[in-house]
C-alpha atoms as a PDB file:
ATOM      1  CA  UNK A   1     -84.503 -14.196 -38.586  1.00  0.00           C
ATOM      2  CA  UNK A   2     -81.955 -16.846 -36.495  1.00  0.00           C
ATOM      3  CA  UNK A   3     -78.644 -17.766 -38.179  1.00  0.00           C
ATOM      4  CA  UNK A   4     -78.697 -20.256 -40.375  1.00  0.00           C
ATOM      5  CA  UNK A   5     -75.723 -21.974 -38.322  1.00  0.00           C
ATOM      6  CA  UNK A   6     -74.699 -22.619 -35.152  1.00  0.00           C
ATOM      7  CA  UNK A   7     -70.966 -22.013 -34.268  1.00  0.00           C
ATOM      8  CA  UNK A   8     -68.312 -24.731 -32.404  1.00  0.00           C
ATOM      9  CA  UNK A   9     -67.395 -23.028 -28.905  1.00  0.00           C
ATOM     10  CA  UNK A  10     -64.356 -24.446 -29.060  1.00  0.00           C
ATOM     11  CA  UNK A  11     -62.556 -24.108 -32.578  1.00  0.00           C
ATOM     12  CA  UNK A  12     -65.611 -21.444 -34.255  1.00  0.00           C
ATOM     13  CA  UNK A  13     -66.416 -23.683 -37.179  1.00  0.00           C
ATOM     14  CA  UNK A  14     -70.016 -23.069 -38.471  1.00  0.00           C
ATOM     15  CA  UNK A  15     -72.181 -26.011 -37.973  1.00  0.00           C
ATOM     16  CA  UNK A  16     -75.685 -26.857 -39.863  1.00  0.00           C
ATOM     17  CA  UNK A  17     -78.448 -27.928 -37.235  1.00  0.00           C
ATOM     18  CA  UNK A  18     -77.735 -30.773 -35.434  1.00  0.00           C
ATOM     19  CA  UNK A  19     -74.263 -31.277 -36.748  1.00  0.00           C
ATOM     20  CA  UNK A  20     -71.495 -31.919 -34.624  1.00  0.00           C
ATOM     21  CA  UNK A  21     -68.031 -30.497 -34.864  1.00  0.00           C
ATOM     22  CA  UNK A  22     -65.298 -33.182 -35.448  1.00  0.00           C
ATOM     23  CA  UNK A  23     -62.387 -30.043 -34.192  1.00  0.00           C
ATOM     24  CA  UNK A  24     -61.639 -32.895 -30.822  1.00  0.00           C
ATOM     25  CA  UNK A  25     -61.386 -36.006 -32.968  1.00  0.00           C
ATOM     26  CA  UNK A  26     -57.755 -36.843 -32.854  1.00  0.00           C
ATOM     27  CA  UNK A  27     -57.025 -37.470 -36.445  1.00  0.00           C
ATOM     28  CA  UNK A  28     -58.189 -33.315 -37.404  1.00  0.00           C
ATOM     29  CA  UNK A  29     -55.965 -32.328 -34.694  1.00  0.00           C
ATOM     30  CA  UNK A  30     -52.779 -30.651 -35.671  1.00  0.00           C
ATOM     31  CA  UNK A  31     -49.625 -32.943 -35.180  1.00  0.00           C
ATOM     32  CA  UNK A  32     -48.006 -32.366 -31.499  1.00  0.00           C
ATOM     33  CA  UNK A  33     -44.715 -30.019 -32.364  1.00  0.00           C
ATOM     34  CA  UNK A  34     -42.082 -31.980 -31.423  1.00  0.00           C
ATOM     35  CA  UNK A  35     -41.769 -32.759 -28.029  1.00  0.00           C
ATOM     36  CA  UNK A  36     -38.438 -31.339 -25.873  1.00  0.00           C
ATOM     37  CA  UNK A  37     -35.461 -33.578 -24.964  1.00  0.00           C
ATOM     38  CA  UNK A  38     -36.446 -34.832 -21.786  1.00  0.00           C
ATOM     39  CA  UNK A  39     -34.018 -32.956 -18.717  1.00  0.00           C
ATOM     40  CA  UNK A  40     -31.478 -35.158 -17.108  1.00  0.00           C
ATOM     41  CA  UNK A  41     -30.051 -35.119 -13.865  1.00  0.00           C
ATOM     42  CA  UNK A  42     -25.704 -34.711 -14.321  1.00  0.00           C
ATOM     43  CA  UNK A  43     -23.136 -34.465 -11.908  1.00  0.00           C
ATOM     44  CA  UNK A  44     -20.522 -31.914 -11.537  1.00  0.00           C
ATOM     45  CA  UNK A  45     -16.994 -32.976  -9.939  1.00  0.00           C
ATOM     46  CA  UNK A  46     -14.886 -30.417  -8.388  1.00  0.00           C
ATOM     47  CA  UNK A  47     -11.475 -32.085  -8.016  1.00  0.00           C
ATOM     48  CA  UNK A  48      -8.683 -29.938  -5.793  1.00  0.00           C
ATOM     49  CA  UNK A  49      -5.595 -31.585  -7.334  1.00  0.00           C
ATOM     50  CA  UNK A  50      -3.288 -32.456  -4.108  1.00  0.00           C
ATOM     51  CA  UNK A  51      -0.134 -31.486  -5.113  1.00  0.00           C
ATOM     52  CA  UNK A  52      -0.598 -28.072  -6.988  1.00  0.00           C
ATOM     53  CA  UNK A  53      -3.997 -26.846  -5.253  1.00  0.00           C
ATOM     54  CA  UNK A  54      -5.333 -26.373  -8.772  1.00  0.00           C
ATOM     55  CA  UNK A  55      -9.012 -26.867  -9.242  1.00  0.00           C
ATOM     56  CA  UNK A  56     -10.865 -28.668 -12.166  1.00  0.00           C
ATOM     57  CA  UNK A  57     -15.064 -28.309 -12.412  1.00  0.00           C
ATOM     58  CA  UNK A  58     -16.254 -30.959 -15.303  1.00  0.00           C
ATOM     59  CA  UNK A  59     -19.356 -32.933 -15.841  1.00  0.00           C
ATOM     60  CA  UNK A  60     -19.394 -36.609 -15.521  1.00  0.00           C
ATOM     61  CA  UNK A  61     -20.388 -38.148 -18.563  1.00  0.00           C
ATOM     62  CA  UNK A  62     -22.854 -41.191 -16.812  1.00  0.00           C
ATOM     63  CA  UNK A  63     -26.492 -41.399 -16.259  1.00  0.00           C
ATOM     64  CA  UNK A  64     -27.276 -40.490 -12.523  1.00  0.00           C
ATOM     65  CA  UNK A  65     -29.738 -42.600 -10.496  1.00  0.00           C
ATOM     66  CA  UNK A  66     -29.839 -43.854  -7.359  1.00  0.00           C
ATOM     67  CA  UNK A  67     -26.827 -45.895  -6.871  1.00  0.00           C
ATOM     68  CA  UNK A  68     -24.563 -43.768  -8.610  1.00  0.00           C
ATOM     69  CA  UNK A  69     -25.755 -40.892  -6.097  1.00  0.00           C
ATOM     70  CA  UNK A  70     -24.787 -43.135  -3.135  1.00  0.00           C
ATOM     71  CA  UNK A  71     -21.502 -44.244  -4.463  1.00  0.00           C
ATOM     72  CA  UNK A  72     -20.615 -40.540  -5.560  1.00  0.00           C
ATOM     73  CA  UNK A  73     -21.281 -39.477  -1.975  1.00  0.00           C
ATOM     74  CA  UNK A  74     -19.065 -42.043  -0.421  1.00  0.00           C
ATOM     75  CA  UNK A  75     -16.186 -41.189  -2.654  1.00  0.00           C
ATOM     76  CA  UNK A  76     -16.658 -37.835  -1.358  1.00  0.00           C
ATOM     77  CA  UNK A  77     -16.333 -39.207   2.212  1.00  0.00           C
ATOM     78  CA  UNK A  78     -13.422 -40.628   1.285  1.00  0.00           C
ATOM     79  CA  UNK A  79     -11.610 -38.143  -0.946  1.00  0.00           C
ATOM     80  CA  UNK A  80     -11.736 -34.896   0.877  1.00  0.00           C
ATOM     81  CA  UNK A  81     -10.485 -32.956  -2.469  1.00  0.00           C
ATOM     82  CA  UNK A  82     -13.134 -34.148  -4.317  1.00  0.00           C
ATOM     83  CA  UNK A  83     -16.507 -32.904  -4.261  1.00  0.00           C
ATOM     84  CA  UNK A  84     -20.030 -33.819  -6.524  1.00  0.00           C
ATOM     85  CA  UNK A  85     -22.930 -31.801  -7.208  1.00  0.00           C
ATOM     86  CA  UNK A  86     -26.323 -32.506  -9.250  1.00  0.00           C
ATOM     87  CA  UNK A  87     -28.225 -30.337 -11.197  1.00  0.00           C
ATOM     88  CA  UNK A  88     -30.529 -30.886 -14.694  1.00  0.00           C
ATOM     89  CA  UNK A  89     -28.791 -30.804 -17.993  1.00  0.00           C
ATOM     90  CA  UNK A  90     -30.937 -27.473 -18.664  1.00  0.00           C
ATOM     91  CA  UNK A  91     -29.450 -25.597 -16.126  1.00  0.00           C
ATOM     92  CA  UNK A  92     -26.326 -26.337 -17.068  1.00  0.00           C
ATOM     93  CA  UNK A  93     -26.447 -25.949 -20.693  1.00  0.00           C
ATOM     94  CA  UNK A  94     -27.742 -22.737 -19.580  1.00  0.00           C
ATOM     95  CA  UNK A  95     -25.466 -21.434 -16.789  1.00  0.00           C
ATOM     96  CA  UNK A  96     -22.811 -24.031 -16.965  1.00  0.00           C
ATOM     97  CA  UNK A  97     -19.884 -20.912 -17.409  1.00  0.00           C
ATOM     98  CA  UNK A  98     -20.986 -19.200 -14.548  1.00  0.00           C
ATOM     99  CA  UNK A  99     -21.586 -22.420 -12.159  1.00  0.00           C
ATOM    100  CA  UNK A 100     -17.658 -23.445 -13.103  1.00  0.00           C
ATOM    101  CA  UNK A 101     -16.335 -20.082 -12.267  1.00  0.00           C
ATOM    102  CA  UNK A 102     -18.003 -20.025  -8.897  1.00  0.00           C
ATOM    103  CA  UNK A 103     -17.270 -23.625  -8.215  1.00  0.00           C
ATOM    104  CA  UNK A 104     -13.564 -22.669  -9.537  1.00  0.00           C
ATOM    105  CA  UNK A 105     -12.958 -20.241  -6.313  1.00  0.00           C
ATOM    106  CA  UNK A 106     -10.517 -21.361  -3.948  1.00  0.00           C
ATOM    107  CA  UNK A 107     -13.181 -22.136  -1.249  1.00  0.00           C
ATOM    108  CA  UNK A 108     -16.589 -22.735  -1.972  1.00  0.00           C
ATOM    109  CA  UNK A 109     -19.806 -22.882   0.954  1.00  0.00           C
ATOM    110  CA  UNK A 110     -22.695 -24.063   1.355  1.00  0.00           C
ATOM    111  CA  UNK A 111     -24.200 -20.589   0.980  1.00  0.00           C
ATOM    112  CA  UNK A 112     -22.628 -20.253  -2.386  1.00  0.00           C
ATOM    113  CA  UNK A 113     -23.642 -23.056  -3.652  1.00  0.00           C
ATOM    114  CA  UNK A 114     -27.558 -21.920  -2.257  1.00  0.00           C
ATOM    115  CA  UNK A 115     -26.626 -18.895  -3.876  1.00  0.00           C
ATOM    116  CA  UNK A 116     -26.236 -20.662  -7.404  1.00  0.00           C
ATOM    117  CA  UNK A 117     -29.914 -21.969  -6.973  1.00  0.00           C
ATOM    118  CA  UNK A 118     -30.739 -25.230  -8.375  1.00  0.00           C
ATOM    119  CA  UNK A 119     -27.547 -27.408  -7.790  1.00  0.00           C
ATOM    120  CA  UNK A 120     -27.238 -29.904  -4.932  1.00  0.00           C
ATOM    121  CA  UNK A 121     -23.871 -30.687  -3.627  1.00  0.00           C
ATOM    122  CA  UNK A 122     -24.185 -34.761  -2.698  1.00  0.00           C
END
């Protein structure tokens, strides 16, 4: 003798005969957990301050796009002791300490800033 049921393939709920399973109708679905804050793309200054050679690493508190990309790269044109990098907020959050100590060093290449992996120096 055959089961008396058939089950769903994709949730294992026993179904009579010819019944179909409801487990992919939206409103039986378990709520979505709450999504994560989408990553944003910040900029890091490093400023060498002219007079005492001291160096500052800080976030700029803006939203990036486009245009303030271009017109953080021309102020680096023009301002030799200043220098911009982008990276996502994640990263950051994440490894912001050790990104600051490295950008902190007295001189700072391109291969240390590959090195760092995911920052881009504008």
């Amino acid at each position: 003798m055959g089961k008396p049921y058939r089950e769903c393939p994709h949730c294992g709920a026993h179904l009579d005969a010819g019944e179909r399973c409801d487990c992919g109708k939206p409103e039986q679905q378990e709520p979505a957990p709450e999504e994560r804050p989408r990553m944003r793309l910040i900029a890091v200054c490093r400023e060498v301050d002219k007079d005492t050679g001291r160096i500052a690493v800080y976030p700029l508190d803006m939203a990036i796009d486009g245009r303030v990309v271009k017109c953080l790269q021309i102020r680096a044109q023009m301002n030799p002791e200043l220098r911009y990098f982008t990276l996502v907020s994640a990263r950051w959050e994440r490894f912001g300490a050790a990104i600051t100590s490295i950008l902190k060093r007295r001189t700072v290449t391109t291969a240390d800033v590959d090195r760092i992996g995911g920052i881009v120096e504008l």
